[in-house]
PDB file of N, CA and C in Angstrom:
ATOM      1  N   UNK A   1     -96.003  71.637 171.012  1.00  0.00           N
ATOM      2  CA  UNK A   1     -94.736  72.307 171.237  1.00  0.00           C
ATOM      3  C   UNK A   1     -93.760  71.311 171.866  1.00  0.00           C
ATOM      4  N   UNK A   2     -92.784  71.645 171.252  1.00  0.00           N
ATOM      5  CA  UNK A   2     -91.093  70.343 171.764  1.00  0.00           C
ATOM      6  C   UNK A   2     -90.710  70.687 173.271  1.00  0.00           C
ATOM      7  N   UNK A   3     -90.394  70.383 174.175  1.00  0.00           N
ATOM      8  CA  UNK A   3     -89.843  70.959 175.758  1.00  0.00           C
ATOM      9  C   UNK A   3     -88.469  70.210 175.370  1.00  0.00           C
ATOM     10  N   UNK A   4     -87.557  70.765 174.955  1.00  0.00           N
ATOM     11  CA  UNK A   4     -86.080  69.504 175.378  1.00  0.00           C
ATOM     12  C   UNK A   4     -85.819  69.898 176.862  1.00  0.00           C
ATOM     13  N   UNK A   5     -85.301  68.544 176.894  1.00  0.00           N
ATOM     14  CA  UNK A   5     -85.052  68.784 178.503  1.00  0.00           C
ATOM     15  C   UNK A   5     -83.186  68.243 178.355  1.00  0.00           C
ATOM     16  N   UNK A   6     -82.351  69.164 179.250  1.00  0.00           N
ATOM     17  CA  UNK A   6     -81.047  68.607 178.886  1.00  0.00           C
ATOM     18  C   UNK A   6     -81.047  67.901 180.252  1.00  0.00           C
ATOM     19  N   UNK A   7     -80.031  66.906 179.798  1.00  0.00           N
ATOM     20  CA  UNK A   7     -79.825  65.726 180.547  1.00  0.00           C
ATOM     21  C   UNK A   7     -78.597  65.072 181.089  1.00  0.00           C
ATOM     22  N   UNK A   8     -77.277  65.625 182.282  1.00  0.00           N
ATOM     23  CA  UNK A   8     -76.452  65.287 182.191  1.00  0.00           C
ATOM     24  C   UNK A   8     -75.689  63.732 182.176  1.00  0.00           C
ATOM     25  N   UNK A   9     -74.654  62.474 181.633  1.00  0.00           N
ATOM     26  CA  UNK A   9     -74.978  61.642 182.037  1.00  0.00           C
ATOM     27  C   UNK A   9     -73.244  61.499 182.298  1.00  0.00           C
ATOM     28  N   UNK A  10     -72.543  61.160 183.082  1.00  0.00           N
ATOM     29  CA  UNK A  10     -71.201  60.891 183.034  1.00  0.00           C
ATOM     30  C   UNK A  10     -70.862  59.588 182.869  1.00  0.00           C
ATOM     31  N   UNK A  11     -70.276  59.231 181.786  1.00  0.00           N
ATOM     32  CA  UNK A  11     -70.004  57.826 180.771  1.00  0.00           C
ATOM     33  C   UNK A  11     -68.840  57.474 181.358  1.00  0.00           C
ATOM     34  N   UNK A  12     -68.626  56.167 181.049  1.00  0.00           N
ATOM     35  CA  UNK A  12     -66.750  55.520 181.112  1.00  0.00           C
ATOM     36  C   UNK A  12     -66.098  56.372 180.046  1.00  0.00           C
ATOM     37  N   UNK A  13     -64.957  56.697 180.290  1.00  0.00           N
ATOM     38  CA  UNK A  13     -63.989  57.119 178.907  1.00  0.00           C
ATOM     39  C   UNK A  13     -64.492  56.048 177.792  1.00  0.00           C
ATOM     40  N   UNK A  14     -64.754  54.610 177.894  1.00  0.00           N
ATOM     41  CA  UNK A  14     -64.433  53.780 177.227  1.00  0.00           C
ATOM     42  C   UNK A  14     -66.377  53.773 176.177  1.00  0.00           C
ATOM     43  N   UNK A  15     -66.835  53.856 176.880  1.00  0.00           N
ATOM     44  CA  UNK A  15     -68.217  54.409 176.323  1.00  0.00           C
ATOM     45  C   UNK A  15     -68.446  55.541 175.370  1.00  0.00           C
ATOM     46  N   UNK A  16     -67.251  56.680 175.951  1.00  0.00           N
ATOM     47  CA  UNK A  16     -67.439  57.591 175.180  1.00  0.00           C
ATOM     48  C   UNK A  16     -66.498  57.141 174.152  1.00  0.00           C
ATOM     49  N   UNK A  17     -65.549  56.685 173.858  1.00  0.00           N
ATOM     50  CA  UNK A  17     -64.980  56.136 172.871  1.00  0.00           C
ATOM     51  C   UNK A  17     -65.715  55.293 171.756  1.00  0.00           C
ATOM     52  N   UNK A  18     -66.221  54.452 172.380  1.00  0.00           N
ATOM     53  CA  UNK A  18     -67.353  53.539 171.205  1.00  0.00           C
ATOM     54  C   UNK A  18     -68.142  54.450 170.450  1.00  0.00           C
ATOM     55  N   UNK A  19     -69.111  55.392 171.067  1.00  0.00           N
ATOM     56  CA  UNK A  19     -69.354  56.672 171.087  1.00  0.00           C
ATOM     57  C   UNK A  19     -69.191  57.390 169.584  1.00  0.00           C
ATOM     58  N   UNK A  20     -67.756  57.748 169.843  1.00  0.00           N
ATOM     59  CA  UNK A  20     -66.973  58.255 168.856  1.00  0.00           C
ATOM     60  C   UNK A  20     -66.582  57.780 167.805  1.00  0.00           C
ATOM     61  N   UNK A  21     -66.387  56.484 167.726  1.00  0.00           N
ATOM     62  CA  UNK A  21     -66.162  55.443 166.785  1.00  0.00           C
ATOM     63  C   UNK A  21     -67.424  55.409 165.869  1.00  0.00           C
ATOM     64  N   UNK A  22     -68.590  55.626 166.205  1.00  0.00           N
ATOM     65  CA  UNK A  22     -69.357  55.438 165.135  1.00  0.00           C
ATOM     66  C   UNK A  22     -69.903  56.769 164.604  1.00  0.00           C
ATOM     67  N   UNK A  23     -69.328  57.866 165.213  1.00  0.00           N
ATOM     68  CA  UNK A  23     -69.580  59.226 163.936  1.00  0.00           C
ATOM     69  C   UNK A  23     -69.174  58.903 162.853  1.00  0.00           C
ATOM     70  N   UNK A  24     -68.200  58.789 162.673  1.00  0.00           N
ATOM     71  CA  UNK A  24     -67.291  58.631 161.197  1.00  0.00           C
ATOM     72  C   UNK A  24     -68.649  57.220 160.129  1.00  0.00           C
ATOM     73  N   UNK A  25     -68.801  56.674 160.962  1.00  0.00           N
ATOM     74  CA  UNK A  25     -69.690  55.398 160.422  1.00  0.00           C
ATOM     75  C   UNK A  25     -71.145  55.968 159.654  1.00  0.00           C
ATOM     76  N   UNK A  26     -71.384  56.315 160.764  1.00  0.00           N
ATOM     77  CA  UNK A  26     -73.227  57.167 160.752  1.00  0.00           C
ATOM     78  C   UNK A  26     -72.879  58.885 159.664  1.00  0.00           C
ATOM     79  N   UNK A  27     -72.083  59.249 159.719  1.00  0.00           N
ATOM     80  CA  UNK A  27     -71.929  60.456 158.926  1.00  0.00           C
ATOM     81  C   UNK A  27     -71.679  59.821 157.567  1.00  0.00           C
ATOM     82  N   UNK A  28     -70.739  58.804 156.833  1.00  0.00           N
ATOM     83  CA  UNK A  28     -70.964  58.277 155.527  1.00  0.00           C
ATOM     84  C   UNK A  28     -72.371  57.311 155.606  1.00  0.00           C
ATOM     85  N   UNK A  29     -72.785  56.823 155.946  1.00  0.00           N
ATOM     86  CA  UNK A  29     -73.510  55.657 156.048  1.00  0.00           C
ATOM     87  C   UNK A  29     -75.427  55.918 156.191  1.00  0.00           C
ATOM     88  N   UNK A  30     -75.341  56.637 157.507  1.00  0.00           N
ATOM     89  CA  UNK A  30     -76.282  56.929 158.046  1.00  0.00           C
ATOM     90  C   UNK A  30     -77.315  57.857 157.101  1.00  0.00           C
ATOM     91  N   UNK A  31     -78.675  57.996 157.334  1.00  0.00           N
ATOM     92  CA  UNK A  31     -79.334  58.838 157.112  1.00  0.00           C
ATOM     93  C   UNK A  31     -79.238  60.372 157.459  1.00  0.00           C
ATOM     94  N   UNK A  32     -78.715  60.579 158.500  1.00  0.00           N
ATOM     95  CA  UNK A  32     -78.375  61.365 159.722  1.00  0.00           C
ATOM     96  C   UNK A  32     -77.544  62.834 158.978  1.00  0.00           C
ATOM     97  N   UNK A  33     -76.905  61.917 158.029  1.00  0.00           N
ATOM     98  CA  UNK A  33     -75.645  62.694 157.739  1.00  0.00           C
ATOM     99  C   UNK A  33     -75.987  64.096 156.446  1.00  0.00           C
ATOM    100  N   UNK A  34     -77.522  63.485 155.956  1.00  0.00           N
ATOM    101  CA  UNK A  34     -77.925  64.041 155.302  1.00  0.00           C
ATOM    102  C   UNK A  34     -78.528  65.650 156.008  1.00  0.00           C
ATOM    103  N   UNK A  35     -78.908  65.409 156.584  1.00  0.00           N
ATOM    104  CA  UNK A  35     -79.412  66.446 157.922  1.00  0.00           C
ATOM    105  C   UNK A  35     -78.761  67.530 158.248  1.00  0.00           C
ATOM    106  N   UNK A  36     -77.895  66.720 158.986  1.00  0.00           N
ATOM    107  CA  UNK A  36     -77.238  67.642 159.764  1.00  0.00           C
ATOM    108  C   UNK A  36     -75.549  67.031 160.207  1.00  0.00           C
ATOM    109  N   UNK A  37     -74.846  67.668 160.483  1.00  0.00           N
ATOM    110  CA  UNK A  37     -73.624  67.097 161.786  1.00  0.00           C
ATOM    111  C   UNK A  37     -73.684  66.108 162.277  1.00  0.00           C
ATOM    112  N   UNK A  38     -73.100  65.002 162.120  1.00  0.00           N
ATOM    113  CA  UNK A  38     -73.312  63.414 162.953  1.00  0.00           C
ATOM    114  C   UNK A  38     -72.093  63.573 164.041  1.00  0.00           C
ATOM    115  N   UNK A  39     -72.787  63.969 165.293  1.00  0.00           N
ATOM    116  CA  UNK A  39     -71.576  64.242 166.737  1.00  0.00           C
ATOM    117  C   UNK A  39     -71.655  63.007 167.279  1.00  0.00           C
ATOM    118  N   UNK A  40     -71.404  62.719 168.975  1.00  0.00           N
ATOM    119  CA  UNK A  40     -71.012  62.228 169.630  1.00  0.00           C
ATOM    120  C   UNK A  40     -72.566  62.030 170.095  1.00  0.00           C
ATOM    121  N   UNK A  41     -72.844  63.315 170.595  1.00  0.00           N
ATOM    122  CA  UNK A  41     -74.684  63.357 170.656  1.00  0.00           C
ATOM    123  C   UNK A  41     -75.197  62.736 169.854  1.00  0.00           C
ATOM    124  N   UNK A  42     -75.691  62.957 168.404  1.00  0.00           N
ATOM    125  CA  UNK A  42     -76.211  62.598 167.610  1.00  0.00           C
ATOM    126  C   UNK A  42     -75.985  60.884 167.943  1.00  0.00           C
ATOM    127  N   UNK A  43     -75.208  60.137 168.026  1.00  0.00           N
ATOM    128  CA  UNK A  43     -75.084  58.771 168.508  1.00  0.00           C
ATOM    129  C   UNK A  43     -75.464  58.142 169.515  1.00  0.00           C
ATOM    130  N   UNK A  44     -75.250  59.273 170.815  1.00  0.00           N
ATOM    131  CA  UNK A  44     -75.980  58.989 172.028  1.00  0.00           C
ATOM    132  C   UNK A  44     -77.557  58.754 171.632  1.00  0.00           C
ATOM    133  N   UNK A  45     -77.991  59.838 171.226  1.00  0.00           N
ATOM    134  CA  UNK A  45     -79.351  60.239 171.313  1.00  0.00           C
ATOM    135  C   UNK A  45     -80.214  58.874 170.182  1.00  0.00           C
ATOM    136  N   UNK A  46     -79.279  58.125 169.035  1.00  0.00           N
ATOM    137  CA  UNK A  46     -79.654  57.377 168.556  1.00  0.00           C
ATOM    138  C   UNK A  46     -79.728  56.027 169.245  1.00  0.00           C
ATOM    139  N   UNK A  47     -78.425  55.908 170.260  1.00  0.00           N
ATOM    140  CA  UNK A  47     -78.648  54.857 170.896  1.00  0.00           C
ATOM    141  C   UNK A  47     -79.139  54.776 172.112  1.00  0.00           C
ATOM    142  N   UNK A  48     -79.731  55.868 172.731  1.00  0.00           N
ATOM    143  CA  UNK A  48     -80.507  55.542 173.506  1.00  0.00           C
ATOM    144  C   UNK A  48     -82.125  55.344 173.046  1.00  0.00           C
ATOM    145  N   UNK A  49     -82.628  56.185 172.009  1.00  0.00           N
ATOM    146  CA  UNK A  49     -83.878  55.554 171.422  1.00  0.00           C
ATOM    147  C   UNK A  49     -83.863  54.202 171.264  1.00  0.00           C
ATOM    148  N   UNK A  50     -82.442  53.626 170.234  1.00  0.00           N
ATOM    149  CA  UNK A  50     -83.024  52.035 169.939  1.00  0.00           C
ATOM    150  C   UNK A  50     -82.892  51.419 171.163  1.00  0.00           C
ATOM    151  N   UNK A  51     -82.340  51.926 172.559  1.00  0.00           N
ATOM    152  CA  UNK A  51     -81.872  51.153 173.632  1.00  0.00           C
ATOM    153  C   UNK A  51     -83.186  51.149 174.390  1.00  0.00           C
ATOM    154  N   UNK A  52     -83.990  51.991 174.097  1.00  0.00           N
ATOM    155  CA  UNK A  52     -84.674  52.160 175.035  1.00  0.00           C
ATOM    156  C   UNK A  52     -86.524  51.535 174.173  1.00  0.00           C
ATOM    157  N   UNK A  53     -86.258  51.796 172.717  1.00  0.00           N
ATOM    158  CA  UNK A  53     -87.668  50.958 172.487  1.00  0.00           C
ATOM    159  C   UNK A  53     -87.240  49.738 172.789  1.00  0.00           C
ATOM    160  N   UNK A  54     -86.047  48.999 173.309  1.00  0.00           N
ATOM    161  CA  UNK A  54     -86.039  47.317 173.440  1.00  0.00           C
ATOM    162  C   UNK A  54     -86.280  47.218 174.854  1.00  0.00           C
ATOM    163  N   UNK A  55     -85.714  48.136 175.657  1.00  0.00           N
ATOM    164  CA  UNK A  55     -86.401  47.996 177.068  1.00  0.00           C
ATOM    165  C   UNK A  55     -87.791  47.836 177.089  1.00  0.00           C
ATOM    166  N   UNK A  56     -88.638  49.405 176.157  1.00  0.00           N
ATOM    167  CA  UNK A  56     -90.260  49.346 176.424  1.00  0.00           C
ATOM    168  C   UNK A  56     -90.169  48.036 175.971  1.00  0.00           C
ATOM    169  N   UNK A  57     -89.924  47.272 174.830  1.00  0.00           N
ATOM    170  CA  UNK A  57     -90.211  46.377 174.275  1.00  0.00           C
ATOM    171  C   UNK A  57     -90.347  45.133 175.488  1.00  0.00           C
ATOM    172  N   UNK A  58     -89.307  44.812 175.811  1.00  0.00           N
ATOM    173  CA  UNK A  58     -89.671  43.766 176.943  1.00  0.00           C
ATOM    174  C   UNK A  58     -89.884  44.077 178.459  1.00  0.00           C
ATOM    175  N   UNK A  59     -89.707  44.964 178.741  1.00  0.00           N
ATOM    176  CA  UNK A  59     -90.340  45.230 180.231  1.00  0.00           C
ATOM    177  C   UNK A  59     -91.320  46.190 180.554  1.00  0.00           C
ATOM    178  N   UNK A  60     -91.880  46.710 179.518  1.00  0.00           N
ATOM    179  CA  UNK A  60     -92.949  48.126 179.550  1.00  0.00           C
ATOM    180  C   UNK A  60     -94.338  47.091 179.525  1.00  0.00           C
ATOM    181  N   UNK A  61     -95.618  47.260 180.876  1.00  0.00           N
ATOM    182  CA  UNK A  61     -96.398  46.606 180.998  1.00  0.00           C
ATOM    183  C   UNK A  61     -97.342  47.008 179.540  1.00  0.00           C
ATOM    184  N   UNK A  62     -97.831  45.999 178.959  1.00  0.00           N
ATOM    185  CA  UNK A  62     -98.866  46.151 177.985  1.00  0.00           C
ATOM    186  C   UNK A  62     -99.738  47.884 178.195  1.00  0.00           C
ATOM    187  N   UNK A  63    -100.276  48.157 177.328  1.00  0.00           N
ATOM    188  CA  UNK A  63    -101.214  49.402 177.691  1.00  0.00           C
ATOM    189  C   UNK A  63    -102.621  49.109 178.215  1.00  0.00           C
ATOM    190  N   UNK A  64    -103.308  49.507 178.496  1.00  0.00           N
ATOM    191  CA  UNK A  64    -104.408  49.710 179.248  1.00  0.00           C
ATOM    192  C   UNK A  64    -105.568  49.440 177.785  1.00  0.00           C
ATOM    193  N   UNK A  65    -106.232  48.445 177.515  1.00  0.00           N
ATOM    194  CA  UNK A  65    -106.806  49.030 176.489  1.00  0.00           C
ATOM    195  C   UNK A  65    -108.619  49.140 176.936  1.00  0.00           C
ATOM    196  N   UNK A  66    -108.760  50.706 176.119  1.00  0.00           N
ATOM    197  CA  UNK A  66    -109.753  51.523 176.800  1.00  0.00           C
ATOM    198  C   UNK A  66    -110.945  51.278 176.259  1.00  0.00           C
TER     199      UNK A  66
END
């Protein structure tokens, strides 16, 4: 079962602008667009995944192997 958890985050205007700039991009372009609505969210939520497998990527300690 999914738990979403909402998450408030308060951005620069200028963040949320970049933001915005790439709906229009990701709604022709994207996979995304096929789906569903390509928002402001929908961009967040994409760039914090790729933002965040490059973090695990270089600072997440190796796993434990069992």
């Amino acid at each position: 079962m999914h738990h979403n958890v909402q998450v408030v985050v308060r951005l620069p205007a200028e963040l949320a602008a970049r933001l915005d700039r790439l709906v229009p991009v990701l709604a022709r372009t994207g996979p995304w667009s096929a789906a569903s609505r390509v928002t402001r969210s929908t961009v967040a939520r994409l760039a914090l995944l790729e933002g965040l497998a490059q973090l695990e990527a270089r600072f997440a300690a190796p796993e434990e192997v069992a």
